[in-house]
PDB file of N, CA and C in Angstrom:
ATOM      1  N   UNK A   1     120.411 104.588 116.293  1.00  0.00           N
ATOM      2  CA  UNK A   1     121.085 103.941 115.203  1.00  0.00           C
ATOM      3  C   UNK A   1     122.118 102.971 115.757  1.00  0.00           C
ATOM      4  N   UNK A   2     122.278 102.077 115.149  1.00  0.00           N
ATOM      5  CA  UNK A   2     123.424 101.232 115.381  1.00  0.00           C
ATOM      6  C   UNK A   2     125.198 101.286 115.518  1.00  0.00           C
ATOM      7  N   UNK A   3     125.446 101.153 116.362  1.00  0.00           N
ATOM      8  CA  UNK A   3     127.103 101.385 116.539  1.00  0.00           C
ATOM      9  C   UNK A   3     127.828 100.861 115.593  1.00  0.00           C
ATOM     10  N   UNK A   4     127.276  99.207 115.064  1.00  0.00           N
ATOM     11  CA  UNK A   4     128.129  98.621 113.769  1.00  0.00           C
ATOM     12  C   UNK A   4     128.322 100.070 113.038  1.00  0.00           C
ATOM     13  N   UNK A   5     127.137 100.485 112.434  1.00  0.00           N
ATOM     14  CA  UNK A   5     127.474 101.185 111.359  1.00  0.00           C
ATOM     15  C   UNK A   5     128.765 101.786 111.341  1.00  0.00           C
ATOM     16  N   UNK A   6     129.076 103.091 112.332  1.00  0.00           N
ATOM     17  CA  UNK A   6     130.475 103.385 112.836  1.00  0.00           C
ATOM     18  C   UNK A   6     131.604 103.104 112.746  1.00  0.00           C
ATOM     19  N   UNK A   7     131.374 101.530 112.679  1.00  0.00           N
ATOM     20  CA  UNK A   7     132.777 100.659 112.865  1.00  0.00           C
ATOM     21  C   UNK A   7     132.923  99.713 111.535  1.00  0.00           C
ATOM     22  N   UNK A   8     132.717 100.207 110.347  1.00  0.00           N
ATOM     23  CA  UNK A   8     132.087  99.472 109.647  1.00  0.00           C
ATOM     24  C   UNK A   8     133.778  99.410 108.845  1.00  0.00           C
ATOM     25  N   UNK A   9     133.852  98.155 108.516  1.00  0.00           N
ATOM     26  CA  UNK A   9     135.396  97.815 107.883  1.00  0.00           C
ATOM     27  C   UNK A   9     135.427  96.935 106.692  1.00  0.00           C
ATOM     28  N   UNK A  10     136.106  97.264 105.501  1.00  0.00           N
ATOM     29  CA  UNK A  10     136.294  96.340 104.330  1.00  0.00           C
ATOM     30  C   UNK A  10     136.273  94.513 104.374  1.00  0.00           C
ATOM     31  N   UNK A  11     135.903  94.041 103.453  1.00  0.00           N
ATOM     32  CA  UNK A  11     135.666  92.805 103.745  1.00  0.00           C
ATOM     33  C   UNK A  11     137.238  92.407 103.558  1.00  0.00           C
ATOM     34  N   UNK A  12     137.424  90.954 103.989  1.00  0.00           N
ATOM     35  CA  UNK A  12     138.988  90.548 103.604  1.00  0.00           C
ATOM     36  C   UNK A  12     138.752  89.751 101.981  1.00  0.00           C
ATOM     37  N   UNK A  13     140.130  90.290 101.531  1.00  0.00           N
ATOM     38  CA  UNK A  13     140.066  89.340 100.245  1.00  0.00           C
ATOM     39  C   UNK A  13     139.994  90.615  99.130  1.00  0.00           C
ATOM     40  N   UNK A  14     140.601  90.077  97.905  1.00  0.00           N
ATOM     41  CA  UNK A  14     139.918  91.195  96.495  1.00  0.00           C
ATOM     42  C   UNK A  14     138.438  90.913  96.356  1.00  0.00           C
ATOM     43  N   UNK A  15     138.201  92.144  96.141  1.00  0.00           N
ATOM     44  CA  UNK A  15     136.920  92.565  95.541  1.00  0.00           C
ATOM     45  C   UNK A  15     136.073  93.593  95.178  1.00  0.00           C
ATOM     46  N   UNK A  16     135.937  93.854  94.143  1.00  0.00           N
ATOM     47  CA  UNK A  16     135.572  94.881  93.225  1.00  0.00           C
ATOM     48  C   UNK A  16     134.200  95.003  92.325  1.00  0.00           C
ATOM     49  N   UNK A  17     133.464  95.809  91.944  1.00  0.00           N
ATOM     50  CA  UNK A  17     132.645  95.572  91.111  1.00  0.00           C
ATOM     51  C   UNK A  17     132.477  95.379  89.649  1.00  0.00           C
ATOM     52  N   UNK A  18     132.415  93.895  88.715  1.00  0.00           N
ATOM     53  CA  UNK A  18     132.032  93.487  87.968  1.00  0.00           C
ATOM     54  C   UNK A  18     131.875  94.494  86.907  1.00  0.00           C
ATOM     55  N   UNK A  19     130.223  94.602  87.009  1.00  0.00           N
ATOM     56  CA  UNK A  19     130.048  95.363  85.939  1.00  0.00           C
ATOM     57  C   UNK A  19     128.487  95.701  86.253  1.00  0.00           C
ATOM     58  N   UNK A  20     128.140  96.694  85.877  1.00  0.00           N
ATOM     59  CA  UNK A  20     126.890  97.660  86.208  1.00  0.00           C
ATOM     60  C   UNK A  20     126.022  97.826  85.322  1.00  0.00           C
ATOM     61  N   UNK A  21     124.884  97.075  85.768  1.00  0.00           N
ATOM     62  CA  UNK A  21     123.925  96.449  84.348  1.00  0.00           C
ATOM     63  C   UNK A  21     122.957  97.848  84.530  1.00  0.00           C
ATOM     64  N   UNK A  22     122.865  98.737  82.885  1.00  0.00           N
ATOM     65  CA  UNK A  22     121.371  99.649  83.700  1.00  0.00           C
ATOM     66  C   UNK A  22     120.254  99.409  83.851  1.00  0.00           C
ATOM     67  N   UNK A  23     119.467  99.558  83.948  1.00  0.00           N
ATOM     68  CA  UNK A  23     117.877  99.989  84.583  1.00  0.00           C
ATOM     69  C   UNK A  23     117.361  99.612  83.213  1.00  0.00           C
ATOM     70  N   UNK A  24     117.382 100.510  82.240  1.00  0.00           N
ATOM     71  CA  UNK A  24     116.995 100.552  81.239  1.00  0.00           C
ATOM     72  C   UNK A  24     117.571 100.333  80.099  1.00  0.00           C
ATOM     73  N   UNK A  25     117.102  99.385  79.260  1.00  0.00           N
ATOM     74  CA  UNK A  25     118.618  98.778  78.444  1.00  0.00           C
ATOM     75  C   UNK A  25     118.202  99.670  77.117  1.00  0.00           C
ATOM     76  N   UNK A  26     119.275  99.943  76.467  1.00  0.00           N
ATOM     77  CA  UNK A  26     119.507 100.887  75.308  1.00  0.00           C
ATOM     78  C   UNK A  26     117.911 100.220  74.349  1.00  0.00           C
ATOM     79  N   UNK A  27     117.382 100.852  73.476  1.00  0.00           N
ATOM     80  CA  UNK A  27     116.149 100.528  72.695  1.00  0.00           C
ATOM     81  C   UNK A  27     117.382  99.668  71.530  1.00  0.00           C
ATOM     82  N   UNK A  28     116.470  98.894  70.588  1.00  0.00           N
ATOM     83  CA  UNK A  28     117.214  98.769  69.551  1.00  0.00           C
ATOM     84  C   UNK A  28     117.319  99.697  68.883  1.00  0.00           C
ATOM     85  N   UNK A  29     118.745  99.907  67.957  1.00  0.00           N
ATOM     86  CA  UNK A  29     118.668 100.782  67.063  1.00  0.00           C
ATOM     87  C   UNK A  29     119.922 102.103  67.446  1.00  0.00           C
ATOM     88  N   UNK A  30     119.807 102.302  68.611  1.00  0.00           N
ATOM     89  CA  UNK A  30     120.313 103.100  69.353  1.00  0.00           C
ATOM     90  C   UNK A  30     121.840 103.182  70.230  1.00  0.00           C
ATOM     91  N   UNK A  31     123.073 103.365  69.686  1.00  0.00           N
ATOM     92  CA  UNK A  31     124.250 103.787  70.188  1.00  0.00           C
ATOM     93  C   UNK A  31     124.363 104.530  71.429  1.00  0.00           C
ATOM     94  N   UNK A  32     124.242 104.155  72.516  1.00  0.00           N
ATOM     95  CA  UNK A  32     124.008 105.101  73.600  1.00  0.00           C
ATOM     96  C   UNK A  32     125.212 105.290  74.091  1.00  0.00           C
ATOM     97  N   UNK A  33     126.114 106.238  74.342  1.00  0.00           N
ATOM     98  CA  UNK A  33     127.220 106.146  75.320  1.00  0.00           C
ATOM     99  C   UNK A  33     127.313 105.363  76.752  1.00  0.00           C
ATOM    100  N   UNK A  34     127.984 105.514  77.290  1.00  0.00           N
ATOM    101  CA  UNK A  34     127.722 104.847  79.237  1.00  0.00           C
ATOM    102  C   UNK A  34     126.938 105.958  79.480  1.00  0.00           C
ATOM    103  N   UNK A  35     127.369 107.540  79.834  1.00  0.00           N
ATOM    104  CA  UNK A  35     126.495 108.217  80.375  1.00  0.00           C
ATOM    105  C   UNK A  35     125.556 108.021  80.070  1.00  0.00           C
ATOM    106  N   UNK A  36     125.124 108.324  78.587  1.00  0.00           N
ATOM    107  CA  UNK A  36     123.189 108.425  78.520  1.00  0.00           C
ATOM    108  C   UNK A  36     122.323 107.208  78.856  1.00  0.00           C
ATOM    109  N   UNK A  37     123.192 106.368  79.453  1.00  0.00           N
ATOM    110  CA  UNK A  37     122.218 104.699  79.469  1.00  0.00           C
ATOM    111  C   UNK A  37     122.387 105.091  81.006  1.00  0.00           C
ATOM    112  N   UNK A  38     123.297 105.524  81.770  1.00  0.00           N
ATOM    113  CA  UNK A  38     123.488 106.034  83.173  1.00  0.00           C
ATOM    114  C   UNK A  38     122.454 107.122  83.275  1.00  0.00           C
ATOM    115  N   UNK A  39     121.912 108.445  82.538  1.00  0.00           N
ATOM    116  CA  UNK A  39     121.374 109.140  82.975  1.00  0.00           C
ATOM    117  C   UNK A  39     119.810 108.712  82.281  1.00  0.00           C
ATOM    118  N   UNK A  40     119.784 107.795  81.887  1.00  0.00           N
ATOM    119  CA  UNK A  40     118.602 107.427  81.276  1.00  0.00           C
ATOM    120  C   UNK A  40     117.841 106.231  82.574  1.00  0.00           C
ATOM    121  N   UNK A  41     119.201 106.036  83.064  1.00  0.00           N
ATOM    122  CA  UNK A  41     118.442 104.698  84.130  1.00  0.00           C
ATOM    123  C   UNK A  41     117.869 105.674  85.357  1.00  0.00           C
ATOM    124  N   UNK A  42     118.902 106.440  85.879  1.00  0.00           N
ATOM    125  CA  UNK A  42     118.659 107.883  86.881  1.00  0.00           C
ATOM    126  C   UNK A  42     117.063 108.426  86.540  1.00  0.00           C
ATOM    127  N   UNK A  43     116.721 108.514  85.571  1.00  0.00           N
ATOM    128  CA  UNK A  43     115.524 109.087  85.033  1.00  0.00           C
ATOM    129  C   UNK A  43     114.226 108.346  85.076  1.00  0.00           C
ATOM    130  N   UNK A  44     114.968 107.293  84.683  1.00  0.00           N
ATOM    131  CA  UNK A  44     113.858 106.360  84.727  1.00  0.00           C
ATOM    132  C   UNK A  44     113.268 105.516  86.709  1.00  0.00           C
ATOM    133  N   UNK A  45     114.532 105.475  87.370  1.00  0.00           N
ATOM    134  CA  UNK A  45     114.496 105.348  88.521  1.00  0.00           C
ATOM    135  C   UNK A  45     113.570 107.011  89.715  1.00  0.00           C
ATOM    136  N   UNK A  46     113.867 107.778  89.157  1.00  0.00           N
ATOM    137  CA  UNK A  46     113.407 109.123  89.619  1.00  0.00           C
ATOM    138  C   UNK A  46     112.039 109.033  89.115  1.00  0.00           C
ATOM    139  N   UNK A  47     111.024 108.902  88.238  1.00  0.00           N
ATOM    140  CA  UNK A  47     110.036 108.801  87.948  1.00  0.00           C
ATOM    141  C   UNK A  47     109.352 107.461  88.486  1.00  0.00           C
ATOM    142  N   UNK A  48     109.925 106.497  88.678  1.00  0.00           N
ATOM    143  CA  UNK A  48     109.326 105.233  89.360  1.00  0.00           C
ATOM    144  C   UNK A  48     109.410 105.745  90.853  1.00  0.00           C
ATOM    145  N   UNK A  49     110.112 106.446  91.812  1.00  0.00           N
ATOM    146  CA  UNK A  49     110.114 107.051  92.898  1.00  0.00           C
ATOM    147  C   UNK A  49     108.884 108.003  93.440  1.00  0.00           C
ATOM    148  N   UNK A  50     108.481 108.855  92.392  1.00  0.00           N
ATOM    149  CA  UNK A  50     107.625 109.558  92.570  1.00  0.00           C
ATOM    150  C   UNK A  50     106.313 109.048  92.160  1.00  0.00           C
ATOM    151  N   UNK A  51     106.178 107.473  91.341  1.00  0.00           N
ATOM    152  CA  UNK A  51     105.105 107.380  91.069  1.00  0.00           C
ATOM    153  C   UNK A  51     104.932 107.267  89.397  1.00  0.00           C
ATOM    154  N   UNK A  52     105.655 107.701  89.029  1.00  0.00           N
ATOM    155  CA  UNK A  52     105.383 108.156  87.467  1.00  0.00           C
ATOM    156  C   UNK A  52     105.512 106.767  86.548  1.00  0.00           C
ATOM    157  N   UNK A  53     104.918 105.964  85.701  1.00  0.00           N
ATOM    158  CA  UNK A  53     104.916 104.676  85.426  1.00  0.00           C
ATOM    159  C   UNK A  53     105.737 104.999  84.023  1.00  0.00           C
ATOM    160  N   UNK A  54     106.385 104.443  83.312  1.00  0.00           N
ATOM    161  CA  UNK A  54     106.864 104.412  82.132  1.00  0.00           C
ATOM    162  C   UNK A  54     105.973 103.543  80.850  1.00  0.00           C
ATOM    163  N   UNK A  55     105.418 104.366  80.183  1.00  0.00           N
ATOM    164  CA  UNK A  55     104.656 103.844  79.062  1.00  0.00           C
ATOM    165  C   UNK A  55     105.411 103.136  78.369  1.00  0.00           C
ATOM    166  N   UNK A  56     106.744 103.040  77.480  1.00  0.00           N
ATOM    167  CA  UNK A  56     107.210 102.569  76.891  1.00  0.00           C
ATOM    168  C   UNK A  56     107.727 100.987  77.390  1.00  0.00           C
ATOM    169  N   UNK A  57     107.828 101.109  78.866  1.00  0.00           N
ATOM    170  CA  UNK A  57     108.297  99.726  79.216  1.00  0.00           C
ATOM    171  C   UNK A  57     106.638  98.915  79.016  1.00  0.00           C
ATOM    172  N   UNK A  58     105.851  99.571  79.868  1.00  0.00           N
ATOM    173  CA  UNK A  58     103.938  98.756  79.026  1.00  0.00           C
ATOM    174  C   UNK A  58     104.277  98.756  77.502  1.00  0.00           C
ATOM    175  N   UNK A  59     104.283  99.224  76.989  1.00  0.00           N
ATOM    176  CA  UNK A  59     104.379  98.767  75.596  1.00  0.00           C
ATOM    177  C   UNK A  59     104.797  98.004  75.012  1.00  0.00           C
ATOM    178  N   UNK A  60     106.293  97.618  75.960  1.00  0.00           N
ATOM    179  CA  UNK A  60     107.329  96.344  75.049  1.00  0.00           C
ATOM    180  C   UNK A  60     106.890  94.792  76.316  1.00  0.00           C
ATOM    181  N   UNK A  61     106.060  95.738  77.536  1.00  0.00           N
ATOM    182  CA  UNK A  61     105.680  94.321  77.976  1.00  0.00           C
ATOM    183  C   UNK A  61     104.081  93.488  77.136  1.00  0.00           C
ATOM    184  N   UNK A  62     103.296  94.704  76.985  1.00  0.00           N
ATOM    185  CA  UNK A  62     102.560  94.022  75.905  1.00  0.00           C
ATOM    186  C   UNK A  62     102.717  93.199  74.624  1.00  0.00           C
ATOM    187  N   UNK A  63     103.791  94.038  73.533  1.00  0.00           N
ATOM    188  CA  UNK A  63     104.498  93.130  72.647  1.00  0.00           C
ATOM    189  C   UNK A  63     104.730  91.716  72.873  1.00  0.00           C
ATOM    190  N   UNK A  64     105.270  91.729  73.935  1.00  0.00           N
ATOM    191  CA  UNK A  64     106.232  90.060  74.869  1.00  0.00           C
ATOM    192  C   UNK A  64     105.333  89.393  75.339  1.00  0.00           C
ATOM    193  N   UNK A  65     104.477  89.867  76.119  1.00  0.00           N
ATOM    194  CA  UNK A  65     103.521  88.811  76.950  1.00  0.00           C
ATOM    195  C   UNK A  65     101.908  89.176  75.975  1.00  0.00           C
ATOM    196  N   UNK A  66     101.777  90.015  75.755  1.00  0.00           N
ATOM    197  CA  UNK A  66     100.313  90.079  75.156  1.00  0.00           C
ATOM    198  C   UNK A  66      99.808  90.438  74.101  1.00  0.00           C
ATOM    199  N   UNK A  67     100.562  89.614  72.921  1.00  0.00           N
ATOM    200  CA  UNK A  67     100.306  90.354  71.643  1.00  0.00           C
ATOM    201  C   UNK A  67      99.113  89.990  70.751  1.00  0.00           C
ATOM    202  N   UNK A  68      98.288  89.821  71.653  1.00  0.00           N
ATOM    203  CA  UNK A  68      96.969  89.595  71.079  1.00  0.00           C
ATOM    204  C   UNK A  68      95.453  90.957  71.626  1.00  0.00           C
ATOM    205  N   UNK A  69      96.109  91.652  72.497  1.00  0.00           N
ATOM    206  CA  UNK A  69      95.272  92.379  73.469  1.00  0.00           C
ATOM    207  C   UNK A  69      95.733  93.569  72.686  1.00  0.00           C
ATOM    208  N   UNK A  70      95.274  94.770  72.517  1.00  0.00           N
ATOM    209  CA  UNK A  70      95.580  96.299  72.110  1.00  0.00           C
ATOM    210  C   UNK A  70      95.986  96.693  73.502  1.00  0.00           C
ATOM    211  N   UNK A  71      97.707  97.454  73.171  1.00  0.00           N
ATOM    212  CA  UNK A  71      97.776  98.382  74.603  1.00  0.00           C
ATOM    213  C   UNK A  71      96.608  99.584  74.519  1.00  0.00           C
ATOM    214  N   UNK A  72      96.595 100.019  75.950  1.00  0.00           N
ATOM    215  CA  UNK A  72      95.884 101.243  76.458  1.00  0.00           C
ATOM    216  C   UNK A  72      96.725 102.739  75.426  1.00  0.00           C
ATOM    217  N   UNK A  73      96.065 103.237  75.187  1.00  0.00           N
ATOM    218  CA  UNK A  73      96.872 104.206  74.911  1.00  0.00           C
ATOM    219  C   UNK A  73      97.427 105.212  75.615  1.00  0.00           C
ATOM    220  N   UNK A  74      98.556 106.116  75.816  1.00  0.00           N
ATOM    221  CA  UNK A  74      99.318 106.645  76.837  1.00  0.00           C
ATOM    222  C   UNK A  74      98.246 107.671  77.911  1.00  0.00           C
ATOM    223  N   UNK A  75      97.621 108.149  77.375  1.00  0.00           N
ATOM    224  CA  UNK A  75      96.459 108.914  78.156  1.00  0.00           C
ATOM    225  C   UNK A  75      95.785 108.164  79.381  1.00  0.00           C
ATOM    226  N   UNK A  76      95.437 106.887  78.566  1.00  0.00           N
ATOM    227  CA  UNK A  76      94.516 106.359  79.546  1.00  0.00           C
ATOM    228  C   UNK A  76      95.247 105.568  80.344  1.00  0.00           C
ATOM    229  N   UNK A  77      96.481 105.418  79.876  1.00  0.00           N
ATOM    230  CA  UNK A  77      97.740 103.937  80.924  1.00  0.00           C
ATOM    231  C   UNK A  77      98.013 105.169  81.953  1.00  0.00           C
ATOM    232  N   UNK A  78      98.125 106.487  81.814  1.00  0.00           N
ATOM    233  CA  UNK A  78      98.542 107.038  83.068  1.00  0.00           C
ATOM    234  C   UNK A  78      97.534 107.504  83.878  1.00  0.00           C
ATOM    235  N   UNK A  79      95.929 107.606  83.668  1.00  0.00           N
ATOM    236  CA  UNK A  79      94.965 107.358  84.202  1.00  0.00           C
ATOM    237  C   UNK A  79      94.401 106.150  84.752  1.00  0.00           C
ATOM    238  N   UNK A  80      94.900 104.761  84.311  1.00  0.00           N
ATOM    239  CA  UNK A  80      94.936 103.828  85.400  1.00  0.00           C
ATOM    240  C   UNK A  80      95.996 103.483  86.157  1.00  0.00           C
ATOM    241  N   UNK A  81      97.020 104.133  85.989  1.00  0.00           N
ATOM    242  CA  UNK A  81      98.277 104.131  87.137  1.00  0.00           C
ATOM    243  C   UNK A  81      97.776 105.216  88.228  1.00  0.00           C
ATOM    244  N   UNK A  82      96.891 106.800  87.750  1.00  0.00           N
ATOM    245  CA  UNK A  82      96.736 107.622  88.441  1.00  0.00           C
ATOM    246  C   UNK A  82      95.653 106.668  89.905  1.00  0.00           C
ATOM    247  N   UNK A  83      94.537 105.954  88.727  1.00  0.00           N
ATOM    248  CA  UNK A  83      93.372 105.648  89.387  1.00  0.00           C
ATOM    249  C   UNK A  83      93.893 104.151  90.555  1.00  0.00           C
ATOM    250  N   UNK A  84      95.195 103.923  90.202  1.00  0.00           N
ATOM    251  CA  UNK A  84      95.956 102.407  90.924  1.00  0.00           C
ATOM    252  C   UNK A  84      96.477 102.748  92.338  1.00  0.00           C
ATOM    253  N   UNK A  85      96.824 104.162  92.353  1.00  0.00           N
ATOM    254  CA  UNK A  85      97.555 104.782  93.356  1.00  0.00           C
ATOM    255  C   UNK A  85      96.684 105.533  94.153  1.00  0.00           C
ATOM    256  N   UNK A  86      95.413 106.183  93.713  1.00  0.00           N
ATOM    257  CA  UNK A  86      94.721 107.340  94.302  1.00  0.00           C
ATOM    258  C   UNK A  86      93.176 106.527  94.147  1.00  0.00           C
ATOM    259  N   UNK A  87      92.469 105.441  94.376  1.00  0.00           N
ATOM    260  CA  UNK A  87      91.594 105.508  93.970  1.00  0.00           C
ATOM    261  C   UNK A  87      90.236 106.554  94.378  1.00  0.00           C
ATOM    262  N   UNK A  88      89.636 106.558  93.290  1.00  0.00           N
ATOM    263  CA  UNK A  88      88.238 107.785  93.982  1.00  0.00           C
ATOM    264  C   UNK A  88      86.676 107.324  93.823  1.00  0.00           C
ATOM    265  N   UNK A  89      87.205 106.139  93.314  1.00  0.00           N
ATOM    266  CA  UNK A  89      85.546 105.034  93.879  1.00  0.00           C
ATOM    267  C   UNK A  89      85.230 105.513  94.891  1.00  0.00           C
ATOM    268  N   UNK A  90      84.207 105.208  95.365  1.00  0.00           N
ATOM    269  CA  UNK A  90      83.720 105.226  96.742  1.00  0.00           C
ATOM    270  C   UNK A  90      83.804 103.901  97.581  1.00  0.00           C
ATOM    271  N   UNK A  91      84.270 103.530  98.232  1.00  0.00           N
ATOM    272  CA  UNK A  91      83.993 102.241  99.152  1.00  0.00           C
ATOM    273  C   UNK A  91      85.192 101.665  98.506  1.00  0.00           C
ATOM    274  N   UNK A  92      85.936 102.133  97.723  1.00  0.00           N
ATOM    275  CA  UNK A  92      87.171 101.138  97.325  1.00  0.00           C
ATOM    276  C   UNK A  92      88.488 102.000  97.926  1.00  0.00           C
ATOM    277  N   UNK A  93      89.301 100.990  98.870  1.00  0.00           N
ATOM    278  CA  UNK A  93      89.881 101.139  99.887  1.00  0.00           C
ATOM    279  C   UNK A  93      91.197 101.514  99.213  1.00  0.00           C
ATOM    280  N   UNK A  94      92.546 101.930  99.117  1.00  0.00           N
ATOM    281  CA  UNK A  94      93.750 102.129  98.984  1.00  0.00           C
ATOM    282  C   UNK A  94      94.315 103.129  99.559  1.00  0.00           C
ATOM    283  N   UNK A  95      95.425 103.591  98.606  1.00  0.00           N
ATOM    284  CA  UNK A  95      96.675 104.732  99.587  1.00  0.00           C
ATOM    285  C   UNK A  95      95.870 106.016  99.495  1.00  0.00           C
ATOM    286  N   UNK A  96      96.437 106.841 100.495  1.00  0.00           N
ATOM    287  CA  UNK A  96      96.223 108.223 100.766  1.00  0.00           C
ATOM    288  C   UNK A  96      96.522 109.180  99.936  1.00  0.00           C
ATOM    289  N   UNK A  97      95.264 109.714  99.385  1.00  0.00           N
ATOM    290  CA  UNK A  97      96.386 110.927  98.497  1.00  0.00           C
ATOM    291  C   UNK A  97      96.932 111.841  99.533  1.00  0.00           C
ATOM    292  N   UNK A  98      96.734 112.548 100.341  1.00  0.00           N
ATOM    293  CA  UNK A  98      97.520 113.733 100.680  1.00  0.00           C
ATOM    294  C   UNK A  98      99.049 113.309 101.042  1.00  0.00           C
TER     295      UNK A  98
END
């Protein structure tokens, strides 16, 4: 590892952080406190980590970009995220499941 790290010192000058946009912005409709938009982004970041795709964000990207196409319905959107990550074609190349 690197020695900088070790020696690592504040920048010169003020400076502070702004303001902390979340992950996931409140739905309409919805009063969220800071925490639950904080533990809602945590959640939503923890499931994109492991893989896990969020249906609802496909949904409002279909609305926006494709409102002429029918979304997938949730069954089958996490069966082509399953089949995006793991494929089990034969001769079709991607990541490792184990």
């Amino acid at each position: 590892m690197s020695e900088s790290i070790y020696h690592w010192r504040k920048p010169n000058g003020p400076w502070h952080i702004q303001q902390c946009l979340p992950i996931a912005p409140a739905t309409a409709g919805q009063n969220l406190t800071r925490w639950q938009r904080i533990w809602q982004g945590l959640q939503q970041s923890f499931r994109l980590m492991v893989g896990v795709h969020d249906y609802q964000t496909y949904l409002k990207h279909m609305r926006e970009h494709h409102p002429t196409i029918a979304p997938m319905d949730e069954r089958a959107f996490h069966r082509h995220c399953l089949d995006a990550r793991f494929p089990s074609q034969a001769g079709k190349l991607g990541k490792c499941p184990c």
